[in-house]
Every structure is written in C-alpha cells, then in structure tokens.
C-alpha atoms as a PDB file:
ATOM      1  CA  UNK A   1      95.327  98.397 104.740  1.00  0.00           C
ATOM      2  CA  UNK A   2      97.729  98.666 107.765  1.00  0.00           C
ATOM      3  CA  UNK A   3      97.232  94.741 108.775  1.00  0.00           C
ATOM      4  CA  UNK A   4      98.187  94.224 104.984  1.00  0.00           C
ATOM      5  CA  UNK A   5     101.187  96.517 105.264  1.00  0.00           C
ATOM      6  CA  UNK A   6     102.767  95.065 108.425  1.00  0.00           C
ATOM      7  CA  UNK A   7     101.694  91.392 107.796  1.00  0.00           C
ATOM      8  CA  UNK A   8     103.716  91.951 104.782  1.00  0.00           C
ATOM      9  CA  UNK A   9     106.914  94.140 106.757  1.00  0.00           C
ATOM     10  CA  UNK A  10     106.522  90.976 109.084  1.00  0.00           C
ATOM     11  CA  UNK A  11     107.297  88.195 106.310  1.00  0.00           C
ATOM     12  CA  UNK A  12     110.475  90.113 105.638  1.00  0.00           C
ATOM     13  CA  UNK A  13     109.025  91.956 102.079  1.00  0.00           C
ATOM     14  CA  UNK A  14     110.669  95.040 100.785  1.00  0.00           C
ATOM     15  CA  UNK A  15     108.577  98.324 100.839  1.00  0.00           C
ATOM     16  CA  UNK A  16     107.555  97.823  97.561  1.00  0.00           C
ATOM     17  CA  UNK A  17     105.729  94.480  97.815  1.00  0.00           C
ATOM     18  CA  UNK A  18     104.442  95.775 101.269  1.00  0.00           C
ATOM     19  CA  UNK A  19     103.037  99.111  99.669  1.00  0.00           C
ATOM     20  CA  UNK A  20     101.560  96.818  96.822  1.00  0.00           C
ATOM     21  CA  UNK A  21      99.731  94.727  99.315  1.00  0.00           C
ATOM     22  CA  UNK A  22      98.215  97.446 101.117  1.00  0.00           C
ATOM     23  CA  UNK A  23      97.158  98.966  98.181  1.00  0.00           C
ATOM     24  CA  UNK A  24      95.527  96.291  97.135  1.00  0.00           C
ATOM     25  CA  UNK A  25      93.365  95.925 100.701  1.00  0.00           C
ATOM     26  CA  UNK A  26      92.725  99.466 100.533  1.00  0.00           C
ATOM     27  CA  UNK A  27      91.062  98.908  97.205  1.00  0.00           C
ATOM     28  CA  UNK A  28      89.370  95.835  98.132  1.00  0.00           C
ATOM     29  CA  UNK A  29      88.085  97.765 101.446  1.00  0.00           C
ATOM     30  CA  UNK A  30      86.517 100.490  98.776  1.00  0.00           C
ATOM     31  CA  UNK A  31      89.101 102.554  99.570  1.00  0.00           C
ATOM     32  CA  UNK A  32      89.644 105.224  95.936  1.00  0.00           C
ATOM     33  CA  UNK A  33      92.321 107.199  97.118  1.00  0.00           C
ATOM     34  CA  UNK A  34      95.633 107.567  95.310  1.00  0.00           C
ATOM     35  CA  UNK A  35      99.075 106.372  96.696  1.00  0.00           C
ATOM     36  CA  UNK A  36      99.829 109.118  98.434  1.00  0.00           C
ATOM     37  CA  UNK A  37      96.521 108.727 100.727  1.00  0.00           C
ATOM     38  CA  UNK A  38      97.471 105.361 101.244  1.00  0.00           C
ATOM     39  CA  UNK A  39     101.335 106.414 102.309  1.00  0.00           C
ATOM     40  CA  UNK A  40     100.021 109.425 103.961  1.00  0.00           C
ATOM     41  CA  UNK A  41      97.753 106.190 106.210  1.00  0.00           C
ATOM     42  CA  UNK A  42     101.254 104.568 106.574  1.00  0.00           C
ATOM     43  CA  UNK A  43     102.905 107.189 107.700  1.00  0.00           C
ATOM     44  CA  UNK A  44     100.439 108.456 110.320  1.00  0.00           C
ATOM     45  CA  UNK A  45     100.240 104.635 111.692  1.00  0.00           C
ATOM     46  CA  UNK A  46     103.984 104.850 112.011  1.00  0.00           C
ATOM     47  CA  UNK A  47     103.974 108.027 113.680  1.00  0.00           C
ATOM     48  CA  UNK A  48     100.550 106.953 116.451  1.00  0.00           C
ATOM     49  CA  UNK A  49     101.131 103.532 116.519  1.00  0.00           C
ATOM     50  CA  UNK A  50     104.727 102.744 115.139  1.00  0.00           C
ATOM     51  CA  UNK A  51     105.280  99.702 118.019  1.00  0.00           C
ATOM     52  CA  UNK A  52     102.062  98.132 116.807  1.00  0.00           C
ATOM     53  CA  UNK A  53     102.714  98.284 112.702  1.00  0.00           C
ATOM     54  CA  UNK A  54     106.581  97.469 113.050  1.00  0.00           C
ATOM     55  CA  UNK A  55     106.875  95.095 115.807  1.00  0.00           C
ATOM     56  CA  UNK A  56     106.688  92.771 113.312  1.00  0.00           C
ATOM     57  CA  UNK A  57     109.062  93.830 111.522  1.00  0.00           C
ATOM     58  CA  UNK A  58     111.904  94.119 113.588  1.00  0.00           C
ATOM     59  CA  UNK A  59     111.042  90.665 115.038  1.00  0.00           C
ATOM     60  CA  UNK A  60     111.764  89.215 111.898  1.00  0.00           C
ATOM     61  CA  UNK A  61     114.900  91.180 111.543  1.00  0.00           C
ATOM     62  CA  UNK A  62     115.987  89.819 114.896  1.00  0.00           C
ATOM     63  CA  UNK A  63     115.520  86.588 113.689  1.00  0.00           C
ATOM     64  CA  UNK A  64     116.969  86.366 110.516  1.00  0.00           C
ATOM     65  CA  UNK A  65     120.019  88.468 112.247  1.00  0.00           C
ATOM     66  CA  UNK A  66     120.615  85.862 114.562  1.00  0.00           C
ATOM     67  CA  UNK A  67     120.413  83.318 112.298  1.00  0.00           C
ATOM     68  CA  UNK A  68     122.990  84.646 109.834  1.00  0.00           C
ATOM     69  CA  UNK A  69     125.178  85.485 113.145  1.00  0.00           C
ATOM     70  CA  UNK A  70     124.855  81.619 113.683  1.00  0.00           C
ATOM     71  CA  UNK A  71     125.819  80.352 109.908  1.00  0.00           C
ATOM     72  CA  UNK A  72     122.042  79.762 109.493  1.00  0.00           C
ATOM     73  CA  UNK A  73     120.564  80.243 106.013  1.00  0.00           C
ATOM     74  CA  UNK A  74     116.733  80.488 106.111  1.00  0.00           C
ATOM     75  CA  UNK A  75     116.325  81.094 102.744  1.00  0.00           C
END
C-alpha cells in the first residue's frame, strides 16, 4: 500500500489518484480496513519514514520545475 502510494506521488499524480491506488493494493493485499486506516498507514509512513515515501516525489517536482524554468513542456 505505501509502494502503491509513492510509486504513484512519484509519476507526478494528485492525492486523489495516489490514495485510489493504494487503496486498491491494500485491498488486493487483504487488507479490509476503511480509508481512514489506510490514511492513518500514510500518515504514519510520512511521519517514520517521510524521506523514503516522498523522495520520489519531490524528485519529480525538481524535474518538472526545472524543466518549466527552461521553456520545457513535458506534458
């Protein structure tokens, strides 16, 4: 469920779409809790290992930053 979440958070997709992701390896792990176990999960990665699930994040940030800095469109 976090690999799903920042997989997603790494290809640039909003919260929602990264949320809907995880949700849907939580439930294909056998997971049956409701959103708010799988945000309370989020959360507590964020909080212990917050480098780990948005380091992907913010180096696609950096990217697409530059890129715009530069006149670049990717898309």
């Amino acid at each position: 469920m976090g690999q799903a979440y920042r997989d997603a958070a790494g290809r640039g997709l909003d919260t929602v779409e990264c949320l809907n992701l995880a949700r849907a390896a939580y439930r294909a792990a056998g997971g049956a809790g409701g959103d708010e176990t799988i945000t309370g999960m989020i959360a507590s990665l964020s909080v212990e290992r917050g480098e780990w699930l948005w380091g992907p994040m913010d180096e696609w940030w950096a990217r697409n930053v530059e890129a715009r800095v530069n006149g670049v469109d990717l898309g």
